[in-house]
Protein backbone atom coordinates (compact mmCIF):
# COMPACT_ATOMS: atom_id res chain seq x y z
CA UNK A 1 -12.12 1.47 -24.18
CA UNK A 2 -15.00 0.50 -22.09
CA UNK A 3 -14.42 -0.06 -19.02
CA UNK A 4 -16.00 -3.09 -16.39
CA UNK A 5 -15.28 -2.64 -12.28
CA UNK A 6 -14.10 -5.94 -11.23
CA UNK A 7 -14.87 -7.71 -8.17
CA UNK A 8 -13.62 -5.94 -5.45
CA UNK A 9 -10.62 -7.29 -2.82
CA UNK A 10 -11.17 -6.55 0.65
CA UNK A 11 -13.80 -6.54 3.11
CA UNK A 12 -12.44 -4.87 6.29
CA UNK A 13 -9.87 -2.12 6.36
CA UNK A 14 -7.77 -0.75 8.70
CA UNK A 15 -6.71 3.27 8.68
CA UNK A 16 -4.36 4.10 10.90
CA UNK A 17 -4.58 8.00 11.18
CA UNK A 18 -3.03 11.17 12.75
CA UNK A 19 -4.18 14.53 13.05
CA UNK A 20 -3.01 15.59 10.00
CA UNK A 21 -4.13 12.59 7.90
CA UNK A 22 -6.38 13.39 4.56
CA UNK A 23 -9.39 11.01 5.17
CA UNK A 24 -11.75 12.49 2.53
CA UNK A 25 -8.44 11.44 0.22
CA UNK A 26 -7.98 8.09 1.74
CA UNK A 27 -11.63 7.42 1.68
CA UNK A 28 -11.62 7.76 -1.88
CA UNK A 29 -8.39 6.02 -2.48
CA UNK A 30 -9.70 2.83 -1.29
CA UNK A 31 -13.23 2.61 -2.03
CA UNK A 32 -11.32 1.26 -5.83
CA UNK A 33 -10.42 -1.95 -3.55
CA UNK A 34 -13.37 -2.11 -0.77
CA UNK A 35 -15.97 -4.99 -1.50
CA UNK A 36 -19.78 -3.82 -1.47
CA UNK A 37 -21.23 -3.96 1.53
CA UNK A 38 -17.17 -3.67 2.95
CA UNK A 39 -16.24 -1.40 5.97
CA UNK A 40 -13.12 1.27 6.39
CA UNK A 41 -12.37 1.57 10.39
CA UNK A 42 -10.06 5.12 10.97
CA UNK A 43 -7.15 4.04 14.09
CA UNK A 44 -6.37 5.88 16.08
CA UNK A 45 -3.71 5.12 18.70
CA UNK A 46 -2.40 6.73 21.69
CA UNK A 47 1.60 5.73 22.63
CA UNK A 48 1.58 5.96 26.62
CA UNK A 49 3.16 4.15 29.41
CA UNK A 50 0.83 6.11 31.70
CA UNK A 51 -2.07 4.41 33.45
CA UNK A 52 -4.54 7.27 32.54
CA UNK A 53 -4.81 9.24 29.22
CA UNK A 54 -4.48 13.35 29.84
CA UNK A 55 -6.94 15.68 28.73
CA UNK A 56 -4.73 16.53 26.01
CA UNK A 57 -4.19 13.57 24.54
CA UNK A 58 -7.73 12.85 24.28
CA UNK A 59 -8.35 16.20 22.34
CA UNK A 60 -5.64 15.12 19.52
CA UNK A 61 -7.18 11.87 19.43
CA UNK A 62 -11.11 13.85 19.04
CA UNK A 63 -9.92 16.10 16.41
CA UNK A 64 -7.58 13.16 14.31
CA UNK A 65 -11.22 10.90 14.11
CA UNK A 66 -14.08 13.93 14.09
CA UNK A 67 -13.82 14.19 10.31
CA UNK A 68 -15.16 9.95 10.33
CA UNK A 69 -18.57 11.83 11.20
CA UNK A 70 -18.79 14.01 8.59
CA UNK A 71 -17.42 11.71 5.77
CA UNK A 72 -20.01 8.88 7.06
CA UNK A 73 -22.61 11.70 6.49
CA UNK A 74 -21.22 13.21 3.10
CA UNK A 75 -20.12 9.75 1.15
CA UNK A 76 -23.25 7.72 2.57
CA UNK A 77 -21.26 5.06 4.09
CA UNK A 78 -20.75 3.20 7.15
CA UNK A 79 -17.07 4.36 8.22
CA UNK A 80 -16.14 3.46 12.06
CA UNK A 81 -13.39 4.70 14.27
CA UNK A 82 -11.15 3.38 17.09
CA UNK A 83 -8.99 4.99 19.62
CA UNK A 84 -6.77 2.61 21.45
CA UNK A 85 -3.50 3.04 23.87
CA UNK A 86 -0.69 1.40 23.97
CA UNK A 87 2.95 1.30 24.40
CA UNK A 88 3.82 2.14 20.72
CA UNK A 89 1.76 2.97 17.41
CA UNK A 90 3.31 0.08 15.87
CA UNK A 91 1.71 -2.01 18.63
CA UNK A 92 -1.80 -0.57 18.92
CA UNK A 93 -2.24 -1.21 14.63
CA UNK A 94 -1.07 -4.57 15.14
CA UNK A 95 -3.49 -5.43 17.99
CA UNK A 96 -6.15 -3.64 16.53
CA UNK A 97 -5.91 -6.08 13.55
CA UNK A 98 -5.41 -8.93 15.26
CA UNK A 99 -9.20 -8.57 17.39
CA UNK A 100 -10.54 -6.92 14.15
CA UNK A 101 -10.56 -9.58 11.82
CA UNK A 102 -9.44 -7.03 8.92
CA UNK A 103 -7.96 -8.05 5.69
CA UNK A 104 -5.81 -5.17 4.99
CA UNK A 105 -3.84 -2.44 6.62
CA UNK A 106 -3.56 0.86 4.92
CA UNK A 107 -0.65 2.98 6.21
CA UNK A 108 -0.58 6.43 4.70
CA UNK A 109 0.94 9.72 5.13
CA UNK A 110 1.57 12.59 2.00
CA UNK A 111 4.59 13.55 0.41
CA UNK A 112 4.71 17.42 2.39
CA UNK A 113 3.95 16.28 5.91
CA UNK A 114 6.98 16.62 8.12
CA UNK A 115 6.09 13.13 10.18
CA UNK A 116 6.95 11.19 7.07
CA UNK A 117 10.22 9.97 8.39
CA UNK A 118 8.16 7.84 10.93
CA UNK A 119 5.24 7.47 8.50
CA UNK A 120 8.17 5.31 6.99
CA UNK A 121 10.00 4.44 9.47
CA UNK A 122 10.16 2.28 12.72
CA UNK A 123 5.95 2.09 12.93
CA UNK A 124 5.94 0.92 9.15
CA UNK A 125 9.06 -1.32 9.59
CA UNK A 126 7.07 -3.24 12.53
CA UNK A 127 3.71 -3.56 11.24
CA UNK A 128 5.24 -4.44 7.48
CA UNK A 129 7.14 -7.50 9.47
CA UNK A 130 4.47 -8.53 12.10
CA UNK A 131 1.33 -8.15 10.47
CA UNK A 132 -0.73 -11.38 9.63
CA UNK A 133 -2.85 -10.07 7.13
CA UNK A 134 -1.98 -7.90 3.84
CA UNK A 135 -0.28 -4.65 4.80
CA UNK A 136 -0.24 -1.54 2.27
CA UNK A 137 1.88 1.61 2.33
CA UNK A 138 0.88 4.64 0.25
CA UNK A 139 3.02 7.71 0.39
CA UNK A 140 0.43 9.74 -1.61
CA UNK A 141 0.84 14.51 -2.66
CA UNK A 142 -1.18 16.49 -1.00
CA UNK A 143 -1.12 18.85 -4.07
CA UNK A 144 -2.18 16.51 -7.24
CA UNK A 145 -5.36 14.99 -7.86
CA UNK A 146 -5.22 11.67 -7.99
CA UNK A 147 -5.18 9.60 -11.38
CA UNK A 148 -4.86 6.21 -12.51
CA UNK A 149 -3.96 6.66 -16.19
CA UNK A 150 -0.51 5.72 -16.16
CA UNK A 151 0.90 2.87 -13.69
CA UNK A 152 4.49 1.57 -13.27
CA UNK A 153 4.82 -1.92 -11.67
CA UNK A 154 8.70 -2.71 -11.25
CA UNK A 155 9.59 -5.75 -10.08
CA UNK A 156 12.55 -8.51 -9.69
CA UNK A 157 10.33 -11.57 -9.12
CA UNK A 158 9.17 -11.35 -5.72
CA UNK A 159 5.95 -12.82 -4.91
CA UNK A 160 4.64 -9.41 -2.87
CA UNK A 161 4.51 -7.55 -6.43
CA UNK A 162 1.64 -10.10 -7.50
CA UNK A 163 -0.03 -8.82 -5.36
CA UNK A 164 0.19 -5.04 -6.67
CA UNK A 165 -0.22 -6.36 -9.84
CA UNK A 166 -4.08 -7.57 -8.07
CA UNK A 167 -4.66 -4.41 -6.76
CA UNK A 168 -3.58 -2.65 -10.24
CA UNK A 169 -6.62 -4.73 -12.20
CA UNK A 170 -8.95 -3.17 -9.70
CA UNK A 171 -7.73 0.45 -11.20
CA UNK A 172 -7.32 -0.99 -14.69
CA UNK A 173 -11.12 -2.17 -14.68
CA UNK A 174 -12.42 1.16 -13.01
CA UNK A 175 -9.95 3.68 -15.18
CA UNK A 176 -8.41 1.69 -17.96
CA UNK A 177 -5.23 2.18 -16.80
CA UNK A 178 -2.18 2.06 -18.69
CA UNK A 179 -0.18 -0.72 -17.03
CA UNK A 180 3.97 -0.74 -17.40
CA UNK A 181 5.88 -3.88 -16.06
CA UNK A 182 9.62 -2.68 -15.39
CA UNK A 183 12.63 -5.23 -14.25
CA UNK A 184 15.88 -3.22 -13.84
CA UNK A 185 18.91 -5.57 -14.46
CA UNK A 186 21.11 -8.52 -16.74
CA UNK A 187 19.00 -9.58 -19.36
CA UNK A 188 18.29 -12.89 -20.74
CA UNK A 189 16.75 -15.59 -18.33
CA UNK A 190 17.44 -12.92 -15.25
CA UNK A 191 14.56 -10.73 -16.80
CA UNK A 192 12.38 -13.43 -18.00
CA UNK A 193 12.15 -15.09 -14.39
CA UNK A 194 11.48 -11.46 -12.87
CA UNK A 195 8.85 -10.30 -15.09
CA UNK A 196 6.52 -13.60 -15.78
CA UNK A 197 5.11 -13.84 -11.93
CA UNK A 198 3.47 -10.11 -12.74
CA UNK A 199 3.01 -10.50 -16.23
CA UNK A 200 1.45 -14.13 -15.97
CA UNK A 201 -1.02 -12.47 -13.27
CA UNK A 202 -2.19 -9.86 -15.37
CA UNK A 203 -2.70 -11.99 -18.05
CA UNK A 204 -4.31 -14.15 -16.13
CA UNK A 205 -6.72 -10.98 -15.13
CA UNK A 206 -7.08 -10.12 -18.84
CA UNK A 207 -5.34 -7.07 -17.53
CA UNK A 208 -3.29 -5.33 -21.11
CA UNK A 209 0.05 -4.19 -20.07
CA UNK A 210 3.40 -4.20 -21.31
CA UNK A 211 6.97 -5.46 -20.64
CA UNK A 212 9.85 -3.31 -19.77
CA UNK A 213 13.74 -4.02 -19.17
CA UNK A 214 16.42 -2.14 -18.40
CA UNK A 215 20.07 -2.31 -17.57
CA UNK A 216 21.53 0.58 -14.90
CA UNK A 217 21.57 1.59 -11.12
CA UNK A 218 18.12 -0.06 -9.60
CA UNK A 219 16.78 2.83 -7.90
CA UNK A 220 17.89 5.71 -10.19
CA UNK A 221 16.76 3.82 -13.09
CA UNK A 222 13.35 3.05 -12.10
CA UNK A 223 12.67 6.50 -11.09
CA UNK A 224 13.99 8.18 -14.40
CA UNK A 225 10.93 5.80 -15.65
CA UNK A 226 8.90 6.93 -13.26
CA UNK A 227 9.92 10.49 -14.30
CA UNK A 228 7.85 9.62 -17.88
CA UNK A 229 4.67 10.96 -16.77
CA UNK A 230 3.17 8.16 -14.42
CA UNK A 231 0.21 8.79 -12.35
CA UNK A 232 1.07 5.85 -9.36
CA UNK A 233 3.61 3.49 -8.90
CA UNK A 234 3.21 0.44 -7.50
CA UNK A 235 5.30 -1.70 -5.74
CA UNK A 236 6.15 -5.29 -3.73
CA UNK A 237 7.85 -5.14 0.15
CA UNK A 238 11.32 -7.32 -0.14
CA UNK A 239 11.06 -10.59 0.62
CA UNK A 240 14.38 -11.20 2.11
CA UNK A 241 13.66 -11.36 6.01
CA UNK A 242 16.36 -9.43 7.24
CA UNK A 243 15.22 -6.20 5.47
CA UNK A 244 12.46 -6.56 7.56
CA UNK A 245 14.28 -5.25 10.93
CA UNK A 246 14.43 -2.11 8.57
CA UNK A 247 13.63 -0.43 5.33
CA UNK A 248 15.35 2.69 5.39
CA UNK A 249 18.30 2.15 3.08
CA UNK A 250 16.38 -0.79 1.26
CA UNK A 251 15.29 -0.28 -2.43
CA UNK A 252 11.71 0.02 -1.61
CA UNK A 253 12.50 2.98 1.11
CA UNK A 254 13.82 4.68 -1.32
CA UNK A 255 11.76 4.78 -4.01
CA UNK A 256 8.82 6.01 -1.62
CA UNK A 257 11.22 8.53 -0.44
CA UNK A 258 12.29 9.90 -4.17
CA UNK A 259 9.41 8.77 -6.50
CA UNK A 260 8.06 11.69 -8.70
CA UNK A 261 4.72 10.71 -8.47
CA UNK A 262 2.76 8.66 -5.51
CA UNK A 263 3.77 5.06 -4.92
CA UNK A 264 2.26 2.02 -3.18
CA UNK A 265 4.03 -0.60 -1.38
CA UNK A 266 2.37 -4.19 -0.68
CA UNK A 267 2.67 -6.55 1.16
CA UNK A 268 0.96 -10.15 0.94
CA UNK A 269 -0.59 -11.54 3.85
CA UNK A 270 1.46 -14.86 5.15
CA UNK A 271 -1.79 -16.69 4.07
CA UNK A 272 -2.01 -15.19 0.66
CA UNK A 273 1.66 -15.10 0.09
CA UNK A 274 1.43 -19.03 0.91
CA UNK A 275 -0.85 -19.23 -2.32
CA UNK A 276 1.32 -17.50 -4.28
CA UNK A 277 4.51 -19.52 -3.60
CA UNK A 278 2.25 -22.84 -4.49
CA UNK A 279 1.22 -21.00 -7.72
CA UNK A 280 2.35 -21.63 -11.44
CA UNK A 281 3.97 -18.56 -10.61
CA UNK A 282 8.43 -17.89 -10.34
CA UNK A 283 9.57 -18.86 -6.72
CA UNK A 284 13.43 -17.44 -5.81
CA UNK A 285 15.74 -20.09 -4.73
């Protein structure tokens, strides 16, 4: 098929990074959603009571944004960095995107790094439930190339995976990506209601995909699916508020933690999520 970019989503981005963060990968990852003309800004923040900063702190923080210079030199593009204190991570990102005036938050860490846990853990939990503007996570493998062939969208109605299904045209248009919708539950009207917010989007988008549903243990069953030779999955935060406080144990935690291949949480800013809920679209009672 031939294949047309679409317009692009977002014109300010937020990286939150640590030493051992793959920016070359990240770069790349994101240029599929950055508007022409769009910047990428690389965080990163320093978690101190003290007054001062010590020398060493400074020199992780120099070596965790030196690579910005060489990928603003190498990829021809305008990529900035920050390096702010403050009492936590969770609070620095947060600040930083309030006085930025960014549209999205990208928080990513790889499958084989050892800080995962926290990746995914308090810092994410915070940001996912403070944040006024769209927040992604990305848990992406340090050893596979990234493709777009094959995407898995599961969902069970929320508004949040809408807005996956938006960010899956953007790799549909650039790679013709093959684009499964997958509710895991009862059947009849219970599947109907989950899948049309997604499906009506993409349709909308004159984005081809296809309907799953199946009946079987939420997690396990979505990840034998995921186990069919998908390149990304891509997914929608819960929308029930008191998952917020924390999302280990929650479904989505655990699909990032167990998913075969590399999966992508979102989600929707309050502003955007306020459109959604007005939509045509399935609201939960």
């Amino acid at each position: 098929m031939t294949v047309n970019p679409g317009a692009s989503v977002y014109e300010k981005i937020l990286i939150p990074i640590t030493r051992t963060s793959n920016l070359k990968f990240l770069v790349d990852f994101v240029n599929h959603f950055l508007k022409p003309g769009g910047e990428i800004t690389f965080l990163h923040v320093i978690a101190s009571e003290l007054f001062t900063i010590s020398p060493a702190e400074w020199r992780r923080a120099m070596s965790a944004i030196s690579t910005t210079h060489l990928l603003s030199a190498s990829e021809g593009m305008m990529v900035d960095y920050r390096v702010k204190k403050s009492l936590s991570v969770a609070a620095g990102i947060l600040d930083e995107a309030a006085l930025g005036g960014y549209d999205l938050i990208l928080l990513a860490g790889s499958t084989y790094r050892r800080h995962l846990k926290h990746i995914f853990g308090s810092t994410v939990d915070e940001v996912i439930r403070k944040a006024k503007v769209e927040v992604v996570a990305f848990r992406y493998m340090d050893d596979r190339e990234m493709r777009y062939e094959k995407i898995l969208i599961p969902t069970s109605g929320y508004q949040h995976s809408v807005s996956a299904a938006r960010l899956a045209e953007q790799l549909y248009r650039q790679h013709g990506s093959d684009i499964t919708v997958l509710y895991v539950g009862e059947g009849g009207e219970d599947a109907k209601k989950a899948l049309k917010p997604v499906m009506d989007s993409l349709s909308a988008m004159g984005v081809r995909h296809r309907a799953l549903h199946r009946i079987g243990p939420v997690v396990e069953t979505i990840l034998d699916e995921a186990d069919k030779g998908y390149d990304l999955m891509m997914i929608g935060a819960t929308e029930k508020p008191h998952y917020y406080q924390f999302l280990l144990g929650s479904t989505a935690d655990r699909l990032v933690k167990k998913a075969p291949c590399p999966i992508l949480m979102v989600k929707s800013s309050p502003a955007q999520h306020a459109v959604l809920n007005n939509s045509y679209f399935y609201k939960e009672n």
